[in-house]
Protein backbone atom coordinates (compact mmCIF):
# COMPACT_ATOMS: atom_id res chain seq x y z
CA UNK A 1 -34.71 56.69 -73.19
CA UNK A 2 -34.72 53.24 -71.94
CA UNK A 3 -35.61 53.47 -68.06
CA UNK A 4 -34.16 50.74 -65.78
CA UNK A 5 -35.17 49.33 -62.82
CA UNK A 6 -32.92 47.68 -59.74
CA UNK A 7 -34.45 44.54 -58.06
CA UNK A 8 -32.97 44.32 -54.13
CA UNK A 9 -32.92 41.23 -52.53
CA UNK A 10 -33.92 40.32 -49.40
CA UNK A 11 -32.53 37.77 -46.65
CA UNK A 12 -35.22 36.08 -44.49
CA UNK A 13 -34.36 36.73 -41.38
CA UNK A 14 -34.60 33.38 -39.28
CA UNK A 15 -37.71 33.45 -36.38
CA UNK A 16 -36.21 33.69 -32.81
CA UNK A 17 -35.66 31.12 -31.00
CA UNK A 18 -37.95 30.80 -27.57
CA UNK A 19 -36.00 30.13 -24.40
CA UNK A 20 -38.62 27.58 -23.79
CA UNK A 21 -38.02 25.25 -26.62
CA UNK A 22 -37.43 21.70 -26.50
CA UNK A 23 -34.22 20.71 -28.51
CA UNK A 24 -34.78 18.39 -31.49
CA UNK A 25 -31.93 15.96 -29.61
CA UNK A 26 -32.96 13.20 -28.02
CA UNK A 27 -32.38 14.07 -24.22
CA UNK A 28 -30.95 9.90 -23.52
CA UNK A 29 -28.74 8.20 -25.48
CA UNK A 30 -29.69 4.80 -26.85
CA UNK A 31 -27.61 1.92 -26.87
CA UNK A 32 -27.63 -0.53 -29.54
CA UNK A 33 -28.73 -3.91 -28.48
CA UNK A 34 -26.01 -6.63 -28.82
CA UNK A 35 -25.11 -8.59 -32.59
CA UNK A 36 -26.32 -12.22 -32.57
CA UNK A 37 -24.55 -14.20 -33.20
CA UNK A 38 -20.56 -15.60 -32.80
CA UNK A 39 -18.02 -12.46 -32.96
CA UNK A 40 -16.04 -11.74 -36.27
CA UNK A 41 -13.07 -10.98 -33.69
CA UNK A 42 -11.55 -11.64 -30.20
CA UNK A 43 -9.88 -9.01 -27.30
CA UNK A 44 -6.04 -9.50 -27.36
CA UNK A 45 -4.84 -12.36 -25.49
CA UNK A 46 -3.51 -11.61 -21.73
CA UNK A 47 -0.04 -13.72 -22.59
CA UNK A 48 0.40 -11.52 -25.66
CA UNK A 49 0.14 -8.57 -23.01
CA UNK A 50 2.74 -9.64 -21.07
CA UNK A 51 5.16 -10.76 -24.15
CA UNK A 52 4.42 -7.30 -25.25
CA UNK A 53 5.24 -5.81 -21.98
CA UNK A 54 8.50 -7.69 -21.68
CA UNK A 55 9.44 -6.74 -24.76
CA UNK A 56 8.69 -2.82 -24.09
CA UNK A 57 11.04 -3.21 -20.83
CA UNK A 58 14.00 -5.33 -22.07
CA UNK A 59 13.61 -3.96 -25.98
CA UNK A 60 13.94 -0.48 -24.75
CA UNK A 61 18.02 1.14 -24.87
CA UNK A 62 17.11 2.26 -21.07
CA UNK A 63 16.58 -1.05 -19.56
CA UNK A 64 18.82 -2.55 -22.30
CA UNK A 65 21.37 -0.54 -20.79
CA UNK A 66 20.12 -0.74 -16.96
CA UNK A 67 20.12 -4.70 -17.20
CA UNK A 68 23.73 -4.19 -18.29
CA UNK A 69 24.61 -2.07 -15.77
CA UNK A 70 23.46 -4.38 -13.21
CA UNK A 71 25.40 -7.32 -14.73
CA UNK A 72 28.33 -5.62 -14.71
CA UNK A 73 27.80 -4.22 -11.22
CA UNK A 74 27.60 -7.94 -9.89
CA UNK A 75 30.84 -9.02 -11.77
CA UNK A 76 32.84 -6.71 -9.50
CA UNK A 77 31.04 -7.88 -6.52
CA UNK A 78 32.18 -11.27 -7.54
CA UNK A 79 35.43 -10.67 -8.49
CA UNK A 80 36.04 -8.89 -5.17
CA UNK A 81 34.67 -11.50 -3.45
CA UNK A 82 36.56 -14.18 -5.03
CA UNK A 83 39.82 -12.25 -4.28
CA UNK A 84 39.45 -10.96 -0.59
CA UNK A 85 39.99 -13.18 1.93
CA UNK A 86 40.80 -15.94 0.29
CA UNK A 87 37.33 -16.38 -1.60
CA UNK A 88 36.62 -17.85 2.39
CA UNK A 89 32.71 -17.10 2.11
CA UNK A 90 29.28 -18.63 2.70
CA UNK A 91 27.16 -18.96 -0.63
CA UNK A 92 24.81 -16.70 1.44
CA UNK A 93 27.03 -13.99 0.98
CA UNK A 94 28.02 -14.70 -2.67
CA UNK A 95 24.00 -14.53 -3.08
CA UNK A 96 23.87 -10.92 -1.22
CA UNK A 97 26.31 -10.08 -3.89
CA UNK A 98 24.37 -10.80 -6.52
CA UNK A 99 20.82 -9.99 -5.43
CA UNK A 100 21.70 -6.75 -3.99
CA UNK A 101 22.22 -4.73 -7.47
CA UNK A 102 19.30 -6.11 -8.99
CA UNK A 103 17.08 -5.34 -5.71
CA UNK A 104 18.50 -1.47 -5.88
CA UNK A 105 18.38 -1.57 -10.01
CA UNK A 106 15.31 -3.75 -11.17
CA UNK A 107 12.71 -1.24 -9.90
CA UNK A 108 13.49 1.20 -12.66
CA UNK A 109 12.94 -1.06 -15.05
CA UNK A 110 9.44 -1.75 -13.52
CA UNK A 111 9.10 2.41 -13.36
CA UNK A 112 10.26 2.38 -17.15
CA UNK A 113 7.64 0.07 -18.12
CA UNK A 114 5.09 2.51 -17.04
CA UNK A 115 5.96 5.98 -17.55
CA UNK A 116 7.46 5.23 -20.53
CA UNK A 117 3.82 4.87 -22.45
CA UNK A 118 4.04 9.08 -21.31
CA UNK A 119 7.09 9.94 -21.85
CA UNK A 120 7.56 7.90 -25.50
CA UNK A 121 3.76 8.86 -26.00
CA UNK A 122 3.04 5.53 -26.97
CA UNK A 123 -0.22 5.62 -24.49
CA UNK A 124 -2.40 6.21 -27.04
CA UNK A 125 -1.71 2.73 -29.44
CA UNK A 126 -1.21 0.78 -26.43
CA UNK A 127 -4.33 1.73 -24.89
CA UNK A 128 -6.45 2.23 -28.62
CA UNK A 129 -5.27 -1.68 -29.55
CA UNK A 130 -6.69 -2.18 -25.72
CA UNK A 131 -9.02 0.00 -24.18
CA UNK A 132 -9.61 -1.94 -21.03
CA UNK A 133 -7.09 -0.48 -19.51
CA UNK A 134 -6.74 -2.46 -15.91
CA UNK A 135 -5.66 -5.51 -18.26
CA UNK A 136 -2.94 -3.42 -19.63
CA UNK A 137 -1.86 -2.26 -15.93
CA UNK A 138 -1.71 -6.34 -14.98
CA UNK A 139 -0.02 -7.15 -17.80
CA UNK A 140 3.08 -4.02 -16.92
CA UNK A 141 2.72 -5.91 -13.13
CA UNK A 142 3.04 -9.55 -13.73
CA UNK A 143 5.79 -9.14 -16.73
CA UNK A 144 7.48 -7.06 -14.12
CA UNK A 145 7.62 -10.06 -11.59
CA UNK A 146 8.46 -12.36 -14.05
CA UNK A 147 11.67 -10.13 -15.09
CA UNK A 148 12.97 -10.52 -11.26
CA UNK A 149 11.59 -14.32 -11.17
CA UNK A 150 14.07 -14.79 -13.69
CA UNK A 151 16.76 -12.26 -12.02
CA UNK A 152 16.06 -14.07 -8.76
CA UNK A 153 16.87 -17.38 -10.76
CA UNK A 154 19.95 -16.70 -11.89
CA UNK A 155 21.52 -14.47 -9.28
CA UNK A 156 20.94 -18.04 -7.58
CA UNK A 157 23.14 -19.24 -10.54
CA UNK A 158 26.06 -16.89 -10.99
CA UNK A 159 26.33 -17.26 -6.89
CA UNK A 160 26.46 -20.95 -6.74
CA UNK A 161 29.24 -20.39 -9.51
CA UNK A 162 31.05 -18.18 -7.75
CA UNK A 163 31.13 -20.07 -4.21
CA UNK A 164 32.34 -23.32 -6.38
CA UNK A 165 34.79 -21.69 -8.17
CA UNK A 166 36.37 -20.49 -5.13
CA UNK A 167 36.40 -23.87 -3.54
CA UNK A 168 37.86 -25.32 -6.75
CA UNK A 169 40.52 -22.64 -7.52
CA UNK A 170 40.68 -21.00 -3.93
CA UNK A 171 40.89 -23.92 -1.91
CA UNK A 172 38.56 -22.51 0.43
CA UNK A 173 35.41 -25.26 2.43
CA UNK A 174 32.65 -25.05 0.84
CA UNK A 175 29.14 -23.23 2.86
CA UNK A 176 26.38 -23.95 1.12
CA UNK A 177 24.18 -24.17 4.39
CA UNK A 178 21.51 -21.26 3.64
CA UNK A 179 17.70 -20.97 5.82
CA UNK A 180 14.65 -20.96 3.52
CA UNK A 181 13.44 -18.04 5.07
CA UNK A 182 16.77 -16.31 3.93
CA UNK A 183 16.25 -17.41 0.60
CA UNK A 184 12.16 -16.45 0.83
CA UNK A 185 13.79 -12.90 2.39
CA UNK A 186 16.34 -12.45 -0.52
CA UNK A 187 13.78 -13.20 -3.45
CA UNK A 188 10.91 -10.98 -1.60
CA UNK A 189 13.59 -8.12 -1.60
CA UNK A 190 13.78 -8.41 -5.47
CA UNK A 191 10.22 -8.90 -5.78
CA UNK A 192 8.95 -6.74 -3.60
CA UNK A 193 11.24 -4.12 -5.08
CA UNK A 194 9.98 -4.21 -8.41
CA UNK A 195 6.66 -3.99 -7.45
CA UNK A 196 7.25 -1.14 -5.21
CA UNK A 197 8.84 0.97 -8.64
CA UNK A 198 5.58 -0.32 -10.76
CA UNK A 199 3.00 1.26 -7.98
CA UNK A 200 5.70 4.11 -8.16
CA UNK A 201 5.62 4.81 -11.93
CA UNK A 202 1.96 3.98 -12.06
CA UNK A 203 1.36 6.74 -9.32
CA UNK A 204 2.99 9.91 -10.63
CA UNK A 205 3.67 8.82 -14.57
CA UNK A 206 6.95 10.81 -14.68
CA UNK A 207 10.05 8.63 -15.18
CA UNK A 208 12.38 11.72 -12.90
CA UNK A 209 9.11 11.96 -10.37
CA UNK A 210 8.69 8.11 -9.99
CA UNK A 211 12.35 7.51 -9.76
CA UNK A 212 13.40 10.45 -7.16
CA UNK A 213 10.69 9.50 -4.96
CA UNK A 214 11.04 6.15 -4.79
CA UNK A 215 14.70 6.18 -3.71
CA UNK A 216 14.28 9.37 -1.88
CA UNK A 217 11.11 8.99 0.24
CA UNK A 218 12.12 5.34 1.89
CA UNK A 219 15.29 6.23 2.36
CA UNK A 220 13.97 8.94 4.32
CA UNK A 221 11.71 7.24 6.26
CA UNK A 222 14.48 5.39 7.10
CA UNK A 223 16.73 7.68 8.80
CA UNK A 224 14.35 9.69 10.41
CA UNK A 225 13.20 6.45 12.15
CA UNK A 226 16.76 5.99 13.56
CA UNK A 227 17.05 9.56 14.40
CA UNK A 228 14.45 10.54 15.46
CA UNK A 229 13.11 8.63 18.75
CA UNK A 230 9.23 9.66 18.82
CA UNK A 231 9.18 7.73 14.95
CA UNK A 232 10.83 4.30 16.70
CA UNK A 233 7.66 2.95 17.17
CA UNK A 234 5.97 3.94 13.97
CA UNK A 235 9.44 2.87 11.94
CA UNK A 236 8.78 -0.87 13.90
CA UNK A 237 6.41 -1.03 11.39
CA UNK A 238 6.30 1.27 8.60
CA UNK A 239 9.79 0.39 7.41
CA UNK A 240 11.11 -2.03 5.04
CA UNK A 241 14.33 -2.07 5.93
CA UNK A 242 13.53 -3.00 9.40
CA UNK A 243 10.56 -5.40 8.94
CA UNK A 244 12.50 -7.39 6.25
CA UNK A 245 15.86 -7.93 8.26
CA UNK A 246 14.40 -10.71 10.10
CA UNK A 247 13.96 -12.46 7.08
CA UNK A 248 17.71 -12.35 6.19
CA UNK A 249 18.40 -13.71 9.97
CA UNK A 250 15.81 -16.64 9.33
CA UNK A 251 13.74 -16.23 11.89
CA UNK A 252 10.30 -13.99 11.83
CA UNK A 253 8.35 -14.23 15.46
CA UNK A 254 4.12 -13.50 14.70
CA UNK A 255 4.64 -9.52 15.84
CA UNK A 256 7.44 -9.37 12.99
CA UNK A 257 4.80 -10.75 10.32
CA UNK A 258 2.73 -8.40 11.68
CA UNK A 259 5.43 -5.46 11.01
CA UNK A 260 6.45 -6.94 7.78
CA UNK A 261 2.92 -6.88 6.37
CA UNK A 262 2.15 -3.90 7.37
CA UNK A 263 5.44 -2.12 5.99
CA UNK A 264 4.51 -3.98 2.95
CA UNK A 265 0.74 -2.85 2.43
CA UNK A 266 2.00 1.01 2.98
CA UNK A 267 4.97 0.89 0.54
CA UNK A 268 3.96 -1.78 -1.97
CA UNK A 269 0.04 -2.91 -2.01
CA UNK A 270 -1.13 1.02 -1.69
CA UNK A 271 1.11 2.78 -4.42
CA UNK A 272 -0.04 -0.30 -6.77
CA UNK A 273 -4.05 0.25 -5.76
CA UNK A 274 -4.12 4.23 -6.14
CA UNK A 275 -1.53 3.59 -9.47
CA UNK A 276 -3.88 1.54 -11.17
CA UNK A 277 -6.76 3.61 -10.19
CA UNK A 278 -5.22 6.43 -11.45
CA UNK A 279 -3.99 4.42 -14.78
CA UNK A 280 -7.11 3.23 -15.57
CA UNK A 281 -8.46 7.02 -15.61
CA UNK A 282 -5.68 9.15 -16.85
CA UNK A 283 -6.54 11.30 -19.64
CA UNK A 284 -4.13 9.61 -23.35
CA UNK A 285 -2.90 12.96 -25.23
């Protein structure tokens, strides 16, 4: 009778751990002292930003379809104008014509350009290819202005065109008298504009959010300044509509600089310093 015997196995148990003890990780990180040397690459160009910025907003079907829009918008303001009246009008008013859609329309564009790296989730290449992040949020600016630069430009065109065709074809004398400071007032309305939607769309990241507010909340402003008489004052200076007219009459006293810079630093300069803030510190999902 062969007997047989059963080995058991046993686990060492690991020793406990004392509340006390130091962790084998280095408490302070070290970093790496820099490479001698010349670097094996370069950052990405600023001008290549801003190509690749204007491409984003004029590549996109949205502001394909929004610069469209706003073309065909000023045709009929043309055409209307050419008809009525006997095409009798100042150049200054075929240039309110023009500039007027792309001052109401252009801003999206700008908000487009911003939320769009949310909404398309295309935040995290465009900020992995550049990580410094307040380069990326000049870059969305500056190809924003340059877009109405070149709106500005040739709503300055199709309104000379217009005004010549309807002394040529209308019969009508020719106005081209125009102020610089209407001119300065009608290409800061464009500019200005724009701006405002990029501080806008750099503030909230939400193309409905960024949009609804910025027409909403001015337009606001605006009529409870006319309404209501305690907000007069305040609307002297904290409204665009107001501080700009003078521009369009061509005549600004020092007080209405005052106004107009003011208006400007509340609805322009501040939602473009707390939007790039907040850019340059939003968490990329």
């Amino acid at each position: 009778m062969t007997a047989t015997t059963s080995t058991t196995t046993t686990t060492p148990t690991a020793a406990p751990v004392s509340k006390n003890a130091e962790s084998a990780l280095p408490t302070h990180a070290t970093i790496p002292s820099r490479i001698a040397g010349p670097r094996p690459t370069t950052g990405v160009p600023f001008g290549r930003l801003v190509h690749v910025e204007l491409r984003k907003m004029l590549d996109t079907r949205a502001g394909r379809w929004l610069l469209i829009g706003i073309g065909a918008i000023i045709a009929v303001a043309l055409t209307i104008m050419f008809f009525n009246e006997g095409g009798q009008h100042a150049f200054g008013e075929y240039l309110q014509a023009t500039t007027m859609p792309m001052a109401l329309i252009l801003p999206v564009v700008g908000i487009l350009a911003v939320t769009s790296e949310w909404s398309q989730r295309t935040g995290l290449v465009t900020f992995g290819l550049e990580p410094r992040r307040i380069r990326i949020a000049w870059a969305k600016l500056l190809s924003a202005l340059l877009v109405g630069v070149c709106a500005f430009a040739l709503s300055l065109v199709l309104a000379a065109l217009a005004h010549q065709a309807a002394i040529t074809f209308r019969g009508i004398t020719g106005d081209w008298s125009m102020d610089a400071l209407v001119l300065l007032g009608a290409g800061g309305y464009v500019l200005l504009g724009i701006a405002q939607g990029v501080g806008f769309g750099m503030l909230f990241k939400n193309t409905p959010a960024a949009v609804v507010v910025f027409f909403v909340l001015p337009t606001a402003w605006s009529i409870l300044g006319s309404m209501v008489s305690w907000l007069g004052d305040a609307a002297t200076w904290l409204d665009m509509n107001q501080t700009m007219q003078p521009l369009f009459e061509g005549s600004l006293t020092s007080a209405q600089w005052a106004h107009l810079a003011t208006s400007v630093a509340v609805w322009v300069v501040a939602p473009l310093a707390v939007g790039i803030w907040r850019l340059t510190r939003a968490e990329v999902k």
